[in-house]
N, C-alpha and C. Protein backbone atom coordinates (compact mmCIF):
# COMPACT_ATOMS: atom_id res chain seq x y z
N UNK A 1 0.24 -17.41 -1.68
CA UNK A 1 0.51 -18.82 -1.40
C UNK A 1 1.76 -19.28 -2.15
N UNK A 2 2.64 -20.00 -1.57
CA UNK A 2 4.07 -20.66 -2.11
C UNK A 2 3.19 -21.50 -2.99
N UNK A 3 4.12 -22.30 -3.96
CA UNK A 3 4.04 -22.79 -4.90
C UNK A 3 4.14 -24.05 -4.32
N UNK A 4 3.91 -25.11 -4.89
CA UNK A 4 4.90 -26.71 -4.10
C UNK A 4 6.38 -26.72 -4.62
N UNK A 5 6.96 -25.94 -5.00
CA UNK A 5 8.44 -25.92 -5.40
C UNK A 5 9.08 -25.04 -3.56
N UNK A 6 7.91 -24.14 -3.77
CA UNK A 6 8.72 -23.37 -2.68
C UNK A 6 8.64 -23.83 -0.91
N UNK A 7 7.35 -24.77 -1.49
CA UNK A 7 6.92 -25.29 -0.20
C UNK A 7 7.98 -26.41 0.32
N UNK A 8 8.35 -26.74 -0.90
CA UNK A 8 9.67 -28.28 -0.46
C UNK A 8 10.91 -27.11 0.00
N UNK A 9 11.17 -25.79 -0.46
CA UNK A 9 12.28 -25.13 0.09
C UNK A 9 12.09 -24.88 1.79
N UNK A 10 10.31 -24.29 2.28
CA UNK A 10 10.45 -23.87 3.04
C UNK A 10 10.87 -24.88 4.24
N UNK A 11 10.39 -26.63 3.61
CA UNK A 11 10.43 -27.60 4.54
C UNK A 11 12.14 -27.26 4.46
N UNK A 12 12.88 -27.61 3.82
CA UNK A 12 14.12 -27.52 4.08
C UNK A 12 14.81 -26.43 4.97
N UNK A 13 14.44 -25.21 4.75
CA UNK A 13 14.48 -24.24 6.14
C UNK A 13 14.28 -24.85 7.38
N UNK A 14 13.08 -25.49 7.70
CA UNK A 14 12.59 -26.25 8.72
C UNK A 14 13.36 -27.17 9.51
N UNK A 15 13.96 -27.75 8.39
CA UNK A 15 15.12 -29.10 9.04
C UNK A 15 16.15 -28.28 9.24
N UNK A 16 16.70 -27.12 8.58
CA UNK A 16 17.75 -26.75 9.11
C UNK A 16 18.33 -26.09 10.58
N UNK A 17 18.96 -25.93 10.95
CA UNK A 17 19.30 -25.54 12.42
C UNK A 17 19.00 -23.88 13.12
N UNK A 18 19.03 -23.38 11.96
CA UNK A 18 18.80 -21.85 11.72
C UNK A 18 16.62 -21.36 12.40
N UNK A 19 17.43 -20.30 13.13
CA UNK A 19 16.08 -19.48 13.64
C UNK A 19 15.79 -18.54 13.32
N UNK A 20 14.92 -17.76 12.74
CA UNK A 20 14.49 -16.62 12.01
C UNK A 20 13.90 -15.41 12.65
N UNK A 21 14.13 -14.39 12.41
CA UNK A 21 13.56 -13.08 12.94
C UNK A 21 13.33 -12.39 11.58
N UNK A 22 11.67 -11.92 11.77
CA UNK A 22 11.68 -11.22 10.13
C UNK A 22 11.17 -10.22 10.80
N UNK A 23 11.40 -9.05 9.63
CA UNK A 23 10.62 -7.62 9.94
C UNK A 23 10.54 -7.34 8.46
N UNK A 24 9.19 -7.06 7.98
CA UNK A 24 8.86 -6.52 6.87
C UNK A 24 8.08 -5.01 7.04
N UNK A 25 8.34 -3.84 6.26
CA UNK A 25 7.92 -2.27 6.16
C UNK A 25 7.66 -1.89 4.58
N UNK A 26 6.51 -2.47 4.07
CA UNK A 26 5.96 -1.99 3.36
C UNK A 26 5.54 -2.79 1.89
N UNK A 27 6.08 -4.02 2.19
CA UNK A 27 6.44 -4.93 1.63
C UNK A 27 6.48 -6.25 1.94
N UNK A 28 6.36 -7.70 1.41
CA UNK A 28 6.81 -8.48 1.94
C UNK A 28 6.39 -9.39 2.84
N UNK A 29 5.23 -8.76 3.62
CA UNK A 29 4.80 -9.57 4.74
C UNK A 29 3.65 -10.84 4.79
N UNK A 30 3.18 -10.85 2.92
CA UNK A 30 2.58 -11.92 2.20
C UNK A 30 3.75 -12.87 3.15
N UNK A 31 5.05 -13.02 3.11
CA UNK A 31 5.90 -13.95 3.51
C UNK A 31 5.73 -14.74 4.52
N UNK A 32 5.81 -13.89 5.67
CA UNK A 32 5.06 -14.68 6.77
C UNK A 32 3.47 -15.29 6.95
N UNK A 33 2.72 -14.86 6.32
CA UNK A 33 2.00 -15.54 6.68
C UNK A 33 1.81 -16.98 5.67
N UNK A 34 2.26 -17.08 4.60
CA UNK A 34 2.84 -18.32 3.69
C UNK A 34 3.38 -19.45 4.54
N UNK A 35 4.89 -18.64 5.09
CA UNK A 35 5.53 -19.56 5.43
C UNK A 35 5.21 -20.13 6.51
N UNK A 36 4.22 -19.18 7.69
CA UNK A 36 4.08 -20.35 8.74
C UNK A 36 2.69 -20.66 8.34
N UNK A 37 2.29 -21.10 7.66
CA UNK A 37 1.02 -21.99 6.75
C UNK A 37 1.51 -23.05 6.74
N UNK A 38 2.66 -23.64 6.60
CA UNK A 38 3.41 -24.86 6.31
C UNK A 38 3.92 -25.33 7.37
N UNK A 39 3.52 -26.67 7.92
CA UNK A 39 4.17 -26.80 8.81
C UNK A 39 5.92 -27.29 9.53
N UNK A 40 6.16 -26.66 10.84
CA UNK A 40 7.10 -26.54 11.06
C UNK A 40 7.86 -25.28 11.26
N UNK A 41 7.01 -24.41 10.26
CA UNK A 41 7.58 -22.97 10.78
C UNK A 41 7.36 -22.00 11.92
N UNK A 42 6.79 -23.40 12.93
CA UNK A 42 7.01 -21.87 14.21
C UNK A 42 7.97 -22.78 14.96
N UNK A 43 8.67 -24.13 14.79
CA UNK A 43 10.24 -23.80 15.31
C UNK A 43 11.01 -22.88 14.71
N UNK A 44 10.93 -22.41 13.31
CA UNK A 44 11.66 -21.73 12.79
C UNK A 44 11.86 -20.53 12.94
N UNK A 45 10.86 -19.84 12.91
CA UNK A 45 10.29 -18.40 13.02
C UNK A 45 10.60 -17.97 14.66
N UNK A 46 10.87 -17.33 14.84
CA UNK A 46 11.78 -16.51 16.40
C UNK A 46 9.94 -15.36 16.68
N UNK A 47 10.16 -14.73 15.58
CA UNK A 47 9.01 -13.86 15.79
C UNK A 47 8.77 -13.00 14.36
N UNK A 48 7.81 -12.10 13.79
CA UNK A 48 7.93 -11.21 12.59
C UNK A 48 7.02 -9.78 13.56
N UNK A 49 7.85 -9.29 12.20
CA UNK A 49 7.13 -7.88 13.05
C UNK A 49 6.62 -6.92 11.89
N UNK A 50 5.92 -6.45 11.61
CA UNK A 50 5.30 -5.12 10.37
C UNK A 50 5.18 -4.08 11.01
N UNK A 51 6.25 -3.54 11.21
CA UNK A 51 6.06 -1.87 11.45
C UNK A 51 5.63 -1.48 10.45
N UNK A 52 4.62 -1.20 10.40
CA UNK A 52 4.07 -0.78 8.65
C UNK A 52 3.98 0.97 8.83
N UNK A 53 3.83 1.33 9.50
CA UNK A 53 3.41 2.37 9.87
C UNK A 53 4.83 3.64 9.55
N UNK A 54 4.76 4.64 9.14
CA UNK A 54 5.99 5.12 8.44
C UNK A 54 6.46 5.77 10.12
N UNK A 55 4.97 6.39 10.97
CA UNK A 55 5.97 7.24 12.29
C UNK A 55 6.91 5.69 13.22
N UNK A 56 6.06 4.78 13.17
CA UNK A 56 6.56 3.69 13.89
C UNK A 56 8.18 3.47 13.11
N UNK A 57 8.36 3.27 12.10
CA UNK A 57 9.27 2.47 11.67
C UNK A 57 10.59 3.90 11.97
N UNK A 58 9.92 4.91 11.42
CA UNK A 58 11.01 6.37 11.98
C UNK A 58 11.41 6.14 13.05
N UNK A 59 10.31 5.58 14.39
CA UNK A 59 10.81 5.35 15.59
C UNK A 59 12.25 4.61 15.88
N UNK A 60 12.18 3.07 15.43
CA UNK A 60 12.84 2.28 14.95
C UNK A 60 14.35 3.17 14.62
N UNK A 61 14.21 3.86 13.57
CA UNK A 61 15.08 4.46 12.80
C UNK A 61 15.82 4.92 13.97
N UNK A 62 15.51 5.39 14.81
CA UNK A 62 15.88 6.43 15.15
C UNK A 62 16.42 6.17 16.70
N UNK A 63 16.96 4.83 16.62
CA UNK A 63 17.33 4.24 17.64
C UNK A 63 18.92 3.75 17.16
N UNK A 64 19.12 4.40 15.57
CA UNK A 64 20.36 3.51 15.21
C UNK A 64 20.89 4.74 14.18
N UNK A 65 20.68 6.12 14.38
CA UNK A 65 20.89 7.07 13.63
C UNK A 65 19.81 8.52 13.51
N UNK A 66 20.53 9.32 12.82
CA UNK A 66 19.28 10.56 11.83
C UNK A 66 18.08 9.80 11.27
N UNK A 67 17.42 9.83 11.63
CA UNK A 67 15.75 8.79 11.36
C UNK A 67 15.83 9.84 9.72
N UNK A 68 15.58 11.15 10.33
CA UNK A 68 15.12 12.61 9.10
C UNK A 68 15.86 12.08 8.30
N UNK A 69 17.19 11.69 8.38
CA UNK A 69 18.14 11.18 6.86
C UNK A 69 18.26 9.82 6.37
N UNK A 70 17.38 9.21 6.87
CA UNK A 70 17.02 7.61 6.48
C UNK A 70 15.69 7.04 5.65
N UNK A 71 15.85 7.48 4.23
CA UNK A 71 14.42 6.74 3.45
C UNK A 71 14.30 5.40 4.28
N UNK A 72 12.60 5.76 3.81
CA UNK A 72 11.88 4.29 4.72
C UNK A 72 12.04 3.11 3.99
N UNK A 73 12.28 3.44 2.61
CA UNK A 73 13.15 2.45 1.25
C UNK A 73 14.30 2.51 1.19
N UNK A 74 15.01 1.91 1.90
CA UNK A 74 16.38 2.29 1.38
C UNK A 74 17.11 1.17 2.17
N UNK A 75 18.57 0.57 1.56
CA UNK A 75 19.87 0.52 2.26
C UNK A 75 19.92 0.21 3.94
N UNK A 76 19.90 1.69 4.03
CA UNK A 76 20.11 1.98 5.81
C UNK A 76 18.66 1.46 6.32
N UNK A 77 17.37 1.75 6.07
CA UNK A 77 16.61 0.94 6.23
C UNK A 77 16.62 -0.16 7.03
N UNK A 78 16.47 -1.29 5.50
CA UNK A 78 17.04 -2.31 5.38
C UNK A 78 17.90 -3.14 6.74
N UNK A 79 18.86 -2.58 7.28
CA UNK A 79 19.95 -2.80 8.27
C UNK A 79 19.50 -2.19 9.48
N UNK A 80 18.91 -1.81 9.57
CA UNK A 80 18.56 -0.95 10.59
C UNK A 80 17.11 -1.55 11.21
N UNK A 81 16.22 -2.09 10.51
CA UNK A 81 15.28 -3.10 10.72
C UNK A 81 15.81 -4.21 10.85
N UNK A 82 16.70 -4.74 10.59
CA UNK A 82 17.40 -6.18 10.97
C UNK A 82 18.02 -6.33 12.48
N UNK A 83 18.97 -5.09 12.21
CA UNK A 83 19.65 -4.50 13.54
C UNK A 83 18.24 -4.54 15.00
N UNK A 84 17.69 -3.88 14.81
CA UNK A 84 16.60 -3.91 15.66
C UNK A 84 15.79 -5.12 16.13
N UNK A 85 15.28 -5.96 14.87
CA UNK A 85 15.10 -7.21 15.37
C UNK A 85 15.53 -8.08 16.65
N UNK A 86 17.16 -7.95 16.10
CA UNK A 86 18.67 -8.54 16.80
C UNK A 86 18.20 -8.24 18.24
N UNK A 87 18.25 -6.83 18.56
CA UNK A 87 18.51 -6.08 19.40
C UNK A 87 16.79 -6.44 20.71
N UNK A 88 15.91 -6.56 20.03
CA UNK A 88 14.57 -6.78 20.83
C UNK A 88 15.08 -7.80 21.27
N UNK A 89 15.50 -9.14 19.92
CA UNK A 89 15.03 -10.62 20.80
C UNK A 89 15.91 -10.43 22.09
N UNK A 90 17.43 -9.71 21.69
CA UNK A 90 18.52 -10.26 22.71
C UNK A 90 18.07 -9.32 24.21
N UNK A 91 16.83 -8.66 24.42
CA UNK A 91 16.83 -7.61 25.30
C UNK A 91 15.55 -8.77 26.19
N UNK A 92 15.18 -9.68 25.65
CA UNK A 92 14.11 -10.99 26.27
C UNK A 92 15.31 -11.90 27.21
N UNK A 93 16.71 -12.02 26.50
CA UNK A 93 17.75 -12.47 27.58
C UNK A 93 19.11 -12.65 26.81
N UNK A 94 19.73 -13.41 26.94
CA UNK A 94 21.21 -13.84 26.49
C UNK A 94 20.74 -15.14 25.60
N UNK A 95 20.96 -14.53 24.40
CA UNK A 95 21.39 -15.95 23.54
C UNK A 95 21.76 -17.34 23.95
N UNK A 96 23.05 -16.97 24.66
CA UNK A 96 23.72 -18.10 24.84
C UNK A 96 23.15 -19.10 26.23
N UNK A 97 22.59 -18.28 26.71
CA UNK A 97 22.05 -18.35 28.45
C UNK A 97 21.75 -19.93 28.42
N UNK A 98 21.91 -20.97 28.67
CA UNK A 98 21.12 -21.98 28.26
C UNK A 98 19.89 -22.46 29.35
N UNK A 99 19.63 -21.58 30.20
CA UNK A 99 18.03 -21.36 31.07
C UNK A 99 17.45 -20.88 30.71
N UNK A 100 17.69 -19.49 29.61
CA UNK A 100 16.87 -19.05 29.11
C UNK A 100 15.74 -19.70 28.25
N UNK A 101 14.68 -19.93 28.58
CA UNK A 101 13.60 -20.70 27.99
C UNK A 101 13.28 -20.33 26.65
N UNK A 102 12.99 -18.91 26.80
CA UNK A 102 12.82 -18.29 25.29
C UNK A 102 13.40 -18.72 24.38
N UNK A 103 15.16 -18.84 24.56
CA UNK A 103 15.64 -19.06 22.95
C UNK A 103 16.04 -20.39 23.35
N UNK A 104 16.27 -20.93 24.03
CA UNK A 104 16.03 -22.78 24.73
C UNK A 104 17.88 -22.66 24.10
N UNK A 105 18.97 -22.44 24.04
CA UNK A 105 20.35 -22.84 24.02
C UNK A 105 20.90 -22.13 22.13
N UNK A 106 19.44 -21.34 21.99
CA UNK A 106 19.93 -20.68 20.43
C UNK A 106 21.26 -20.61 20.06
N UNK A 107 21.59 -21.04 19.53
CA UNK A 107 23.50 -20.55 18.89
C UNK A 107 23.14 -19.00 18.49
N UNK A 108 23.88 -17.87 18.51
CA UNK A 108 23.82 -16.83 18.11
C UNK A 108 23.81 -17.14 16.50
N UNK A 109 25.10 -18.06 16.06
CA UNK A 109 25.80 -17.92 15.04
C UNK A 109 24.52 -18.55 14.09
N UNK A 110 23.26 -19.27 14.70
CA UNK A 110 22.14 -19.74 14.06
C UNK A 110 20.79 -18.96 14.03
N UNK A 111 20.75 -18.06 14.66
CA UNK A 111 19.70 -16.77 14.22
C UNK A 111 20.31 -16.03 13.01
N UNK A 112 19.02 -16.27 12.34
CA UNK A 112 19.47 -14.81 11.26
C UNK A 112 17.94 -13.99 11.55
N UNK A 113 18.64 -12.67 11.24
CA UNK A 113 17.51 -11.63 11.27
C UNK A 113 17.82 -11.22 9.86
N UNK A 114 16.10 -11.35 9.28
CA UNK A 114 15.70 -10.74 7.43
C UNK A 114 14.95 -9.70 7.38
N UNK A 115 15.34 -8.74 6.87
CA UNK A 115 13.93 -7.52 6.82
C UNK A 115 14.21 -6.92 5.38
N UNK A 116 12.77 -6.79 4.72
CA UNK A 116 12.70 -5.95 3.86
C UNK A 116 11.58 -4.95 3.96
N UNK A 117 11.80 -3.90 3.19
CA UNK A 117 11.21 -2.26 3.21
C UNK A 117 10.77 -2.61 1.86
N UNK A 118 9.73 -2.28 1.42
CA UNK A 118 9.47 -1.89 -0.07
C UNK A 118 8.31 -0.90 -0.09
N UNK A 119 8.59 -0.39 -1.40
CA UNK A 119 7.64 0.41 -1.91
C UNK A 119 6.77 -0.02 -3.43
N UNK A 120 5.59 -0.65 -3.15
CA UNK A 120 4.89 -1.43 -4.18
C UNK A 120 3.75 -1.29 -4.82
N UNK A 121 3.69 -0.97 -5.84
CA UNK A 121 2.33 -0.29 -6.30
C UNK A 121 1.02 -0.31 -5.65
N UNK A 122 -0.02 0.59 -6.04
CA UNK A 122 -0.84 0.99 -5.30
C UNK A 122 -1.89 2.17 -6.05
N UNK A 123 -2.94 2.18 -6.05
CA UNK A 123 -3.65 2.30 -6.39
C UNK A 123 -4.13 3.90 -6.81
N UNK A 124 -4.13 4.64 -8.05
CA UNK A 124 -3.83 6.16 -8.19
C UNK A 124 -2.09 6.58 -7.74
N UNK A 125 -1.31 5.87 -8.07
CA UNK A 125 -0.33 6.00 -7.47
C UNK A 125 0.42 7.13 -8.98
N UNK A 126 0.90 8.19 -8.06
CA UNK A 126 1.77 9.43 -9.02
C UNK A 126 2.45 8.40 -10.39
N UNK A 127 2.79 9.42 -11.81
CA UNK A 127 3.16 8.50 -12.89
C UNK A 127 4.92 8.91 -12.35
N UNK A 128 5.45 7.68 -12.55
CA UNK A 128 7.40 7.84 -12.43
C UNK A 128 7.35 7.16 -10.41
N UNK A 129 6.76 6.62 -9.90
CA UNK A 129 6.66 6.40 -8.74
C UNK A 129 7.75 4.98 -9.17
N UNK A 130 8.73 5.02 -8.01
CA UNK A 130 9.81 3.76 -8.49
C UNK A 130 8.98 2.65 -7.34
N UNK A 131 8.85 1.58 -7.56
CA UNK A 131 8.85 -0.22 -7.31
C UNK A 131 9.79 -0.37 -6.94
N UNK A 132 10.04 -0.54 -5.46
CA UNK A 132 11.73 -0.85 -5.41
C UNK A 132 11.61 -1.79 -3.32
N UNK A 133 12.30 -2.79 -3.41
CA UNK A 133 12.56 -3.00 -2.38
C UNK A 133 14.24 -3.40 -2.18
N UNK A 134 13.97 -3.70 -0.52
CA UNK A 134 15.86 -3.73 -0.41
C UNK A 134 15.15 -5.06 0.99
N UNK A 135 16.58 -5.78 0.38
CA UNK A 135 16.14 -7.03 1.80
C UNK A 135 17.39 -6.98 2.18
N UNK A 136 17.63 -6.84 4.13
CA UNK A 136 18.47 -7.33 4.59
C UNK A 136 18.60 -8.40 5.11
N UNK A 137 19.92 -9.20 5.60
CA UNK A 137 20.01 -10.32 6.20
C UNK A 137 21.29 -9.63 7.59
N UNK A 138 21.19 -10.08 8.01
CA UNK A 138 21.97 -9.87 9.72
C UNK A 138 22.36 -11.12 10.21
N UNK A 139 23.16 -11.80 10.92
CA UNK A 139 23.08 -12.85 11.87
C UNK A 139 23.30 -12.46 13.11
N UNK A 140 23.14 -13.46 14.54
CA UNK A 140 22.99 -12.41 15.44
C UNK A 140 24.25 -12.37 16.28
N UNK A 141 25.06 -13.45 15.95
CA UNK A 141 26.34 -13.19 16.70
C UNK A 141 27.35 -11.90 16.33
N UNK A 142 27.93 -11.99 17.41
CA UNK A 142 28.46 -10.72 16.95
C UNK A 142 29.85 -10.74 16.27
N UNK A 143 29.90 -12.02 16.40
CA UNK A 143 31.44 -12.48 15.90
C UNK A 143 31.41 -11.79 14.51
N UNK A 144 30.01 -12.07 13.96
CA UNK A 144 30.01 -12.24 12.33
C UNK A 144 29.08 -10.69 11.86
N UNK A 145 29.97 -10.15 11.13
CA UNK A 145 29.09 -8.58 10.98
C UNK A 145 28.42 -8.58 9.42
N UNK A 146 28.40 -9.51 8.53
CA UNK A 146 28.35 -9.65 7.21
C UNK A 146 26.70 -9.39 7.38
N UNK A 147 26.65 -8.20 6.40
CA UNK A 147 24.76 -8.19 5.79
C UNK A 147 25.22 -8.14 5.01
N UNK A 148 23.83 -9.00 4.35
CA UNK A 148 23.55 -9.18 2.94
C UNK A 148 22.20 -8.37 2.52
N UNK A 149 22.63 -7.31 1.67
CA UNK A 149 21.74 -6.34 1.19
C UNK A 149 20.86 -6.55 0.00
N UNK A 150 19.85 -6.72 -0.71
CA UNK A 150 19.58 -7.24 -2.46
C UNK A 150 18.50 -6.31 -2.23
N UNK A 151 18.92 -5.31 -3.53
CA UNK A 151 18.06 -4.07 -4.26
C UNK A 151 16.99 -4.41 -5.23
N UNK A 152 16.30 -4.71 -4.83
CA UNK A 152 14.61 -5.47 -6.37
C UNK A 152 14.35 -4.22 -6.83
N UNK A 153 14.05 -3.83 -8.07
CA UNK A 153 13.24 -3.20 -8.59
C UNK A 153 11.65 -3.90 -8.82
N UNK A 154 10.94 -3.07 -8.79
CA UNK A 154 9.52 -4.05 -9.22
C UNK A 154 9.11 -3.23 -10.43
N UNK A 155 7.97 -4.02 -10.94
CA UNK A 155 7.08 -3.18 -12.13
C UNK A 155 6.03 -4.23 -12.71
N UNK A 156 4.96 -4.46 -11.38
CA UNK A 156 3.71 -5.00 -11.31
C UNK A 156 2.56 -4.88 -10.47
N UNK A 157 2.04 -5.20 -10.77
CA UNK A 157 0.90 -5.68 -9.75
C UNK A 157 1.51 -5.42 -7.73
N UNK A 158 0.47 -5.11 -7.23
CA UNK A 158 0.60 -5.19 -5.79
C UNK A 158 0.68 -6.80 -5.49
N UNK A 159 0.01 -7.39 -5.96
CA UNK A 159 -0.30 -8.67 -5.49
C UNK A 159 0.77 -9.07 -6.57
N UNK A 160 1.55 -9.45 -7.50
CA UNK A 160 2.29 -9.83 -7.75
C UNK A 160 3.89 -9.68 -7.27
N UNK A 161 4.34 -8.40 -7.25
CA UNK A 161 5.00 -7.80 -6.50
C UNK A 161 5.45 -8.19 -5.36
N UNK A 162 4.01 -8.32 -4.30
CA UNK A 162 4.33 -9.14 -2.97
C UNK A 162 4.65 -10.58 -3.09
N UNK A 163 4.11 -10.85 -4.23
CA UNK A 163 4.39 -12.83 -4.67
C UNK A 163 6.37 -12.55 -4.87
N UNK A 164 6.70 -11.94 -5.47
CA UNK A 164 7.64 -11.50 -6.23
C UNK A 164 9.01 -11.64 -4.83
N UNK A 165 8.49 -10.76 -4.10
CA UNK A 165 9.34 -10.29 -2.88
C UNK A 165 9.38 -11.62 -1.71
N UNK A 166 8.00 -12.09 -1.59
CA UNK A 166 8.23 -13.04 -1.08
C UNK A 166 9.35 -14.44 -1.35
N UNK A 167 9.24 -14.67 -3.06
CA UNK A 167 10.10 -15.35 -3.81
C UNK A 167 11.47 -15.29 -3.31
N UNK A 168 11.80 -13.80 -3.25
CA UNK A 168 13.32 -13.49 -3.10
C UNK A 168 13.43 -13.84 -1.93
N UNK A 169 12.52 -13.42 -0.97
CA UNK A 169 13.40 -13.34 0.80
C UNK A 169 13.40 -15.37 1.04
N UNK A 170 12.61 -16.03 0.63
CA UNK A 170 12.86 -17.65 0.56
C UNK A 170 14.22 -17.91 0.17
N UNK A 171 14.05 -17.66 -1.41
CA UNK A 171 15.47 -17.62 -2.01
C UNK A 171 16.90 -17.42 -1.22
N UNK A 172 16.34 -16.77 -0.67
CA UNK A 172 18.19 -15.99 0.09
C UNK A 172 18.02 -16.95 1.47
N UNK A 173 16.63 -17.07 1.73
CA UNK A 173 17.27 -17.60 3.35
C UNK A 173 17.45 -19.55 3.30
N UNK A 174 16.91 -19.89 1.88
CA UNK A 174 17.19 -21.00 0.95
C UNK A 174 19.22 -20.79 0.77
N UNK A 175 19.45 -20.23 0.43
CA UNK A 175 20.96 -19.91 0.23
C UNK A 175 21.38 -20.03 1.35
N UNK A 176 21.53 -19.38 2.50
CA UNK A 176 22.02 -19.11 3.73
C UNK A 176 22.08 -20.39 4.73
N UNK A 177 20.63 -20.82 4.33
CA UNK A 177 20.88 -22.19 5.29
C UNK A 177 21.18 -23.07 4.60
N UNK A 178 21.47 -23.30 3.63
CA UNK A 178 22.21 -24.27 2.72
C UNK A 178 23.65 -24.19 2.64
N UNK A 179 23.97 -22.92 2.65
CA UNK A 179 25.60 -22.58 2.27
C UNK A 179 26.70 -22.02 3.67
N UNK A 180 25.55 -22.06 4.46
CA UNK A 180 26.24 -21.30 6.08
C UNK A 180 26.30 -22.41 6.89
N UNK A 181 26.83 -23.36 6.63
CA UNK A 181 26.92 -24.56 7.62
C UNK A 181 28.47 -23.96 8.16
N UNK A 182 28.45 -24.04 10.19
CA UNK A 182 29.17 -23.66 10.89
C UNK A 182 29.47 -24.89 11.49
């Protein structure tokens, strides 16, 4: 559960113009169900997706490269689950289409696609096992190619951890729609 600090952020997401596509893998997905707890977030929210599943998300992988040379934690990950997001909604129709009902006149330049991968403690888990997630950000026009990548280390609790991760992916999309006015 957000905090009431985070809950006044997520309202501010809400008012902003920006539409969201999340994909969380292994990590993270405390997020969505937080944020659309609050209302307003299913104008916001485009769709989320949990490939949780390591053959599923390889699948994924493996639509944008060597899946075999892509940790399911990692970087390429990261971008590659964002990328995909992008790539589903825009295969429902044209962004820009303004009949298209689905995205009702979406600005490209106002979708962002967020995904994070993590790997988060767990229970008998090997000693030296790294806590680590990676969040991407994407937008969906194509004008604009800028991801924003952020490497977390963790070293807690599962359930804190996911509090933790959730914190960050607010944070950044708190930044983005605050500081990306087009």
């Amino acid at each position: 559960m957000f905090t009431s600090t985070q809950i006044e952020l997520v309202k501010k997401i809400n008012a902003s113009p920006y539409k969201i596509i999340l994909t969380t893998a292994g990590g993270g997905s405390s997020f969505v169900g937080d944020f659309l707890s609050i209302s307003g977030g299913s104008n916001t929210i485009l769709g989320a997706f949990v490939p949780y599943d390591a053959q599923i998300t390889a699948t994924i992988l493996s639509f944008y490269g060597d899946a075999e040379n892509i940790k399911l934690v990692s970087k390429d990950c990261a971008e590659c689950l964002c990328a995909h997001s992008i790539d589903l909604f825009e295969s429902y129709g044209d962004f820009t289409d303004e009949e298209n009902e689905l995205f009702l006149g979406n600005e490209p330049s106002k979708v962002i696609s967020i995904s994070c991968t993590a790997s988060l403690a767990k229970d008998n888990e090997r000693e030296g096992r790294i806590h680590e997630a990676y969040i991407s950000l994407l937008f969906a026009d194509s004008m604009r190619e800028e991801v924003l990548i952020e490497h977390i280390l963790l070293n807690s609790t599962r359930e804190n951890e996911e509090k933790e991760l959730a914190a960050k992916i607010l944070d950044i999309l708190v930044k983005v729609c605050e500081t990306n006015e087009r």
